[in-house]
Protein backbone atom coordinates (compact mmCIF):
# COMPACT_ATOMS: atom_id res chain seq x y z
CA UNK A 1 -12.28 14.94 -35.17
CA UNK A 2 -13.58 12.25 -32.96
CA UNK A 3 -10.11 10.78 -32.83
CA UNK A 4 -9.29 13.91 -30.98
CA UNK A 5 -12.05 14.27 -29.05
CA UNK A 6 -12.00 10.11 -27.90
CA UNK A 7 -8.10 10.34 -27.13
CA UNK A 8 -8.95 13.49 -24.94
CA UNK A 9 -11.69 11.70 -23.10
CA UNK A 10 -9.95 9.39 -22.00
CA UNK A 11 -6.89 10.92 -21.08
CA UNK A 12 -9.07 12.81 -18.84
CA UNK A 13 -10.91 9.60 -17.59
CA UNK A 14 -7.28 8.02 -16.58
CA UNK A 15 -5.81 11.39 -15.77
CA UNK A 16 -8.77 11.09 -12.99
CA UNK A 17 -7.88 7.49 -11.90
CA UNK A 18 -4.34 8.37 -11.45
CA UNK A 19 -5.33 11.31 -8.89
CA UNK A 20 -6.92 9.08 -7.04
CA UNK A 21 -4.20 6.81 -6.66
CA UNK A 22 -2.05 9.80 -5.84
CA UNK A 23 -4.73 11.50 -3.52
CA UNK A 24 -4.70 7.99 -2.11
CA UNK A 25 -0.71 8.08 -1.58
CA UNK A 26 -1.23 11.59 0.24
CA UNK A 27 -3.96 10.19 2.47
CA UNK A 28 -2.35 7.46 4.19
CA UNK A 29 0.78 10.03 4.43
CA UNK A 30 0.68 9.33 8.78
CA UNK A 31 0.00 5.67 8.28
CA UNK A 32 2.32 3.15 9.89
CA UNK A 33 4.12 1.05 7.25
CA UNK A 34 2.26 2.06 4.08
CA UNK A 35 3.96 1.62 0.82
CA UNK A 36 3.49 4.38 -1.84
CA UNK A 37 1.78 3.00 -5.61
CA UNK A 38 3.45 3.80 -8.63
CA UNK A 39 0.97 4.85 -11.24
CA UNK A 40 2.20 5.50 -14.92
CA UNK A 41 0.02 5.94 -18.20
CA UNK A 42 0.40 4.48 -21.81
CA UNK A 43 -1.04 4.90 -24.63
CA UNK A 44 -3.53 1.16 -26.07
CA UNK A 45 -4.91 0.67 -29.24
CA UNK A 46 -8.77 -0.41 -29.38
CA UNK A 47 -8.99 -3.33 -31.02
CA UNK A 48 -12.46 -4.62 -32.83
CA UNK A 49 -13.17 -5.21 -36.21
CA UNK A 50 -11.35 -3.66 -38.92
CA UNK A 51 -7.76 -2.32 -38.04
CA UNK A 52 -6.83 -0.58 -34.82
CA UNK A 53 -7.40 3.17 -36.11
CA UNK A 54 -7.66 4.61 -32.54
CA UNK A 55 -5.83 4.54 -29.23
CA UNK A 56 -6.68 5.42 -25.94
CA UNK A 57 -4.70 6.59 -22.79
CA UNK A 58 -4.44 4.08 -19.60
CA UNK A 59 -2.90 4.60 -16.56
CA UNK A 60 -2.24 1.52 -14.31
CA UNK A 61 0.15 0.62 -11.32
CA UNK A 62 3.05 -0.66 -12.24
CA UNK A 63 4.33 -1.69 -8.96
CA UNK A 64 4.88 -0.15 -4.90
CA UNK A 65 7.55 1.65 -3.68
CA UNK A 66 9.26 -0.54 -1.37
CA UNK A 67 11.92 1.99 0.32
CA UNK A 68 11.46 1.89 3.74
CA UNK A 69 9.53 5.03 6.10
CA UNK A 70 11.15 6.92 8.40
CA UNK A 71 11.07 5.49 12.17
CA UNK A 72 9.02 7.22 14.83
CA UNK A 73 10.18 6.00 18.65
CA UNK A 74 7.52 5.80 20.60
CA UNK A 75 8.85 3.71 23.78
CA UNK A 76 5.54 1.97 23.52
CA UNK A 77 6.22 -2.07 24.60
CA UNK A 78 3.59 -3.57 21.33
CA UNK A 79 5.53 -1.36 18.67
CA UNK A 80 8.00 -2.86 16.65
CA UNK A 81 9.61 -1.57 13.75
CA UNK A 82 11.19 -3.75 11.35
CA UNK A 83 15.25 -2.99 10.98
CA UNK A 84 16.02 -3.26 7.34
CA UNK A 85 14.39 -5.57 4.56
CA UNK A 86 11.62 -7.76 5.83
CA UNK A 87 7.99 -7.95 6.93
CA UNK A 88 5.44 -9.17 9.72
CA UNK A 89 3.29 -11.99 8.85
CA UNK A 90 -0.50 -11.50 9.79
CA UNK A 91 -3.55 -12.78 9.03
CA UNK A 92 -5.68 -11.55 6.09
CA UNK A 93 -9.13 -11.12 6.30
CA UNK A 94 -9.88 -14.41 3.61
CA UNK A 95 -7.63 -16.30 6.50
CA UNK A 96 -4.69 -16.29 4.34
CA UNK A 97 -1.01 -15.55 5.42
CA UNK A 98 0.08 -11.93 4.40
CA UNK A 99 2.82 -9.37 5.08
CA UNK A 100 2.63 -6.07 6.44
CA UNK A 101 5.49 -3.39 7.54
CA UNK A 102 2.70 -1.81 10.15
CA UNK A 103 4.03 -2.43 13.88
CA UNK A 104 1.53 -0.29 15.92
CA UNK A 105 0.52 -3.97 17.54
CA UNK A 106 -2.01 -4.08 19.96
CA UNK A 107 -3.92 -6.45 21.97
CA UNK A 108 -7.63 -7.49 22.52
CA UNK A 109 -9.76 -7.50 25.41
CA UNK A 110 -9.33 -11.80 24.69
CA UNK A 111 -4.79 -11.27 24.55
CA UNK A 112 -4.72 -11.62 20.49
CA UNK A 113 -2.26 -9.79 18.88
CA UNK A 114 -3.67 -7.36 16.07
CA UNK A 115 -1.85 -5.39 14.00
CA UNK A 116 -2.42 -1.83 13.89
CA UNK A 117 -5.18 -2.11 11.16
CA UNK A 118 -6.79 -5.73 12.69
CA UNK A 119 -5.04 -7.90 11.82
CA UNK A 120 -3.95 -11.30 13.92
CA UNK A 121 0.19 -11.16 13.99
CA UNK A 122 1.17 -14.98 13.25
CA UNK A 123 3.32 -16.67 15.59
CA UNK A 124 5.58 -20.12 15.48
CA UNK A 125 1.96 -21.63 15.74
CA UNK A 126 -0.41 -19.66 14.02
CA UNK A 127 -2.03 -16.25 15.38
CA UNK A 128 -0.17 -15.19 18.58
CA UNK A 129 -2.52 -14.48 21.87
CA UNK A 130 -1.22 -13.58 25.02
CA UNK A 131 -1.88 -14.07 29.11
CA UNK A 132 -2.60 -10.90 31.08
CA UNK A 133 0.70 -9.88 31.66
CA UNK A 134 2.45 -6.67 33.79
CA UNK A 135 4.94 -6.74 31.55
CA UNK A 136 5.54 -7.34 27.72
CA UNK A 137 8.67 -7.16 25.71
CA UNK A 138 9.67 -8.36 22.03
CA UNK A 139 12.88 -8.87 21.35
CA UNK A 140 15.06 -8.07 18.28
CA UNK A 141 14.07 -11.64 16.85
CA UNK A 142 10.46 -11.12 17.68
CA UNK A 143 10.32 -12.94 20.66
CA UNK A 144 7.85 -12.29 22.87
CA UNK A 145 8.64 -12.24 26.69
CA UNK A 146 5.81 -11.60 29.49
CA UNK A 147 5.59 -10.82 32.99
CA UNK A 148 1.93 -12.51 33.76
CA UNK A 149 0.21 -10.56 36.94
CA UNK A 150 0.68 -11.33 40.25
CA UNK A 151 4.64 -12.36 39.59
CA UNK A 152 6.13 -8.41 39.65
CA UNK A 153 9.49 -9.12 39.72
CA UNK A 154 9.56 -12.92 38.47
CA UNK A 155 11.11 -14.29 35.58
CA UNK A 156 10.12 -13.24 32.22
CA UNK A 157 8.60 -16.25 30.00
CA UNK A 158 8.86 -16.83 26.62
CA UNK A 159 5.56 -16.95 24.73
CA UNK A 160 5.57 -16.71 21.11
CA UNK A 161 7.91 -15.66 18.57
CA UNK A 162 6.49 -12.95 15.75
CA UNK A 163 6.79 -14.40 11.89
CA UNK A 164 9.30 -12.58 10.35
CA UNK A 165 9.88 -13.05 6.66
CA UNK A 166 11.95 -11.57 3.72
CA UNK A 167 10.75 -12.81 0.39
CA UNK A 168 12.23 -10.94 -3.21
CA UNK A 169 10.39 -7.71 -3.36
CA UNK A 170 9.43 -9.20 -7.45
CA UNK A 171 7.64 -12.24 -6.02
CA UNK A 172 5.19 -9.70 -3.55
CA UNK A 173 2.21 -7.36 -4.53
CA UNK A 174 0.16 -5.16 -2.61
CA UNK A 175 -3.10 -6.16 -2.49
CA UNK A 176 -6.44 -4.37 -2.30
CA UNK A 177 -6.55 -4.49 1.30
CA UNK A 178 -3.31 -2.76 1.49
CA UNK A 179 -1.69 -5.93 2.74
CA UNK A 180 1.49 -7.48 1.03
CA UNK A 181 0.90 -11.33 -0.70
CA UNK A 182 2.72 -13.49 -2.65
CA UNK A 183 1.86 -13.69 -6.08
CA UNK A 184 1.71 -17.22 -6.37
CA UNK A 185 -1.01 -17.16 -3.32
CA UNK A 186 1.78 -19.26 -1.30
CA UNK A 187 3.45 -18.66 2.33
CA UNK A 188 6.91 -18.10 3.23
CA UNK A 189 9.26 -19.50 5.71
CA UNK A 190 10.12 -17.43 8.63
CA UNK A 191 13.25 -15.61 8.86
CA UNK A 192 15.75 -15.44 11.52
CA UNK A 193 18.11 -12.74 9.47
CA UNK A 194 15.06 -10.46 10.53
CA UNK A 195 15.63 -7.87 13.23
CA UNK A 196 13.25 -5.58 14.48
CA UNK A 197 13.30 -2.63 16.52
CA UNK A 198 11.31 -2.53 19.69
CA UNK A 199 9.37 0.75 21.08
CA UNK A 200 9.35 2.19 17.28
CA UNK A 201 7.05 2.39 14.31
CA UNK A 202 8.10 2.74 10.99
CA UNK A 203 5.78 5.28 9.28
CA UNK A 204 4.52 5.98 5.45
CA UNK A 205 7.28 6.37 2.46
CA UNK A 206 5.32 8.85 0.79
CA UNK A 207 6.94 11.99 -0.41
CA UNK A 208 4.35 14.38 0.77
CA UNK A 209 5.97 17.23 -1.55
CA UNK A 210 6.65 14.74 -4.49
CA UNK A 211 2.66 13.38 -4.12
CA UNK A 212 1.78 17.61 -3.97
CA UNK A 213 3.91 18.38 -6.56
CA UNK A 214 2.34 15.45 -9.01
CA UNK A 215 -1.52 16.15 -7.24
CA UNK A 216 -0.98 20.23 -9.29
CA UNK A 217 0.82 18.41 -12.40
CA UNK A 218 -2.48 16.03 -12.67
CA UNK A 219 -4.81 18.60 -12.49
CA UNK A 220 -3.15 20.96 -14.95
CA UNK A 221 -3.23 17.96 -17.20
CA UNK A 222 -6.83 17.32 -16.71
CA UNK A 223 -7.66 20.33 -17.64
CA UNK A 224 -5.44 20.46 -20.87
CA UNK A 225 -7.48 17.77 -21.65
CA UNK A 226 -10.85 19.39 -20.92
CA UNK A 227 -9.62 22.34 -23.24
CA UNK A 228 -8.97 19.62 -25.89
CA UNK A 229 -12.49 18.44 -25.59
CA UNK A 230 -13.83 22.26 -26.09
CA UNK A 231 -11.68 22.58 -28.63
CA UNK A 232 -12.76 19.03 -30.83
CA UNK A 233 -16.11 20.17 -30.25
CA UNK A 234 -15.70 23.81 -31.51
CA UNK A 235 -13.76 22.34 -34.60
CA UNK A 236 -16.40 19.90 -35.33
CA UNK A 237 -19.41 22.92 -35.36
CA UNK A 238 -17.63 24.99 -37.55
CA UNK A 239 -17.44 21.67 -39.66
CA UNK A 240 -20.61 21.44 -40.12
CA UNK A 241 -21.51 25.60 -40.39
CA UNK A 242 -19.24 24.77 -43.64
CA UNK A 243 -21.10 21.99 -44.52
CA UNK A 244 -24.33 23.80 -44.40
CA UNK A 245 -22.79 26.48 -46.83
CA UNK A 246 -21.70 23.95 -49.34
């Protein structure tokens, strides 16, 4: 009986985990750039002393979906959208490099770059920061061309070029921050084979019927296990009504 009623408990625990992740997914549905999770449950044995008599359901992410969002043009001059395989290097909050798909850039009062969640965009140099310009462009190999004020009509000049990288998805991992890093806690090269798209924003891959569809399978579950809870329970009193009548 208390096999039952421990594999049902946690079922339900995980089954709750793995809504969140889901609920999570749905959330950050008209985010630029966000990459869905994966989550997927299994069944563990609890080891201690004596042989491994129970098990116990876990649900963890395997891994991110890495197919790319659909593109929203926006005509804005700061977004970029990156064309294909690749991502933008920023500047994690630890001061670490890390990767992002998010181009919604925009600048501060101060001319640094941000990305669309904070950011610092990383340049040839390091973070990229800007003169007060009329103009800006970025072109398809993340240069960055300006126009500064009081030259309308002048030459454009070249200030920075935007990191571009394409490392193996296998060697990346999204991290809590919702940032992309390399697993070995390393940097990567930049990468002139990487195009982007200027005046567009790549939104969210999640399937927002897929993500609904699984949000009603997860709760139907939950509650199968709820009923499997009642059900231990209800087994375990009449158990011991026949006990008392022995």
């Amino acid at each position: 009986m208390d096999r039952m009623l421990y594999i049902a408990m946690s079922g339900a625990k995980q089954n709750m985990l793995a809504q969140t992740a889901n609920n999570n997914n749905l959330a950050n549905v008209s985010t630029p750039g966000f990459r869905a999770d994966f989550a997927s449950f299994r069944s563990m044995p609890v080891f201690g002393n004596g042989h491994p008599t129970r098990a116990y359901a876990m649900v963890e992410r395997p891994g991110t979906d890495f197919n790319p969002g659909p593109l929203n043009t926006t005509a804005r001059p700061l977004d970029i959208a990156v064309d294909g395989e690749g991502f933008i290097a920023v500047q994690a909050g630890d001061g670490n490099e890390a990767y992002t798909r998010a181009g919604n850039l925009h600048l501060t009062g101060a001319g640094l770059l941000l990305s669309g969640s904070g950011q610092p965009v990383l340049g040839n140099g390091g973070p990229i920061s800007l003169p007060p310009a009329s103009k800006v462009d970025i072109a398809t190999d993340g240069t960055i061309s300006v126009v500064p004020f009081g030259q309308n009509g002048g030459q454009p000049q070249v200030v920075d070029r935007i990191k571009l990288v394409n490392p193996p998805l296998q060697d990346i991992y999204k991290a809590n921050d919702g940032l992309l890093k390399l697993k070995e806690g390393d940097t990567l090269p930049a990468n002139a084979n990487v195009k982007v798209v200027s005046g567009a924003v790549e939104m969210s891959n999640v399937n927002i019927a897929a993500s609904l569809v699984r949000m009603i399978d997860l709760a139907r579950q939950f509650e199968l296990h709820v009923k499997l809870m009642r059900t231990a329970d209800k087994q375990a009193d009449n158990l011991g009504q026949m006990m008392r009548l022995s």
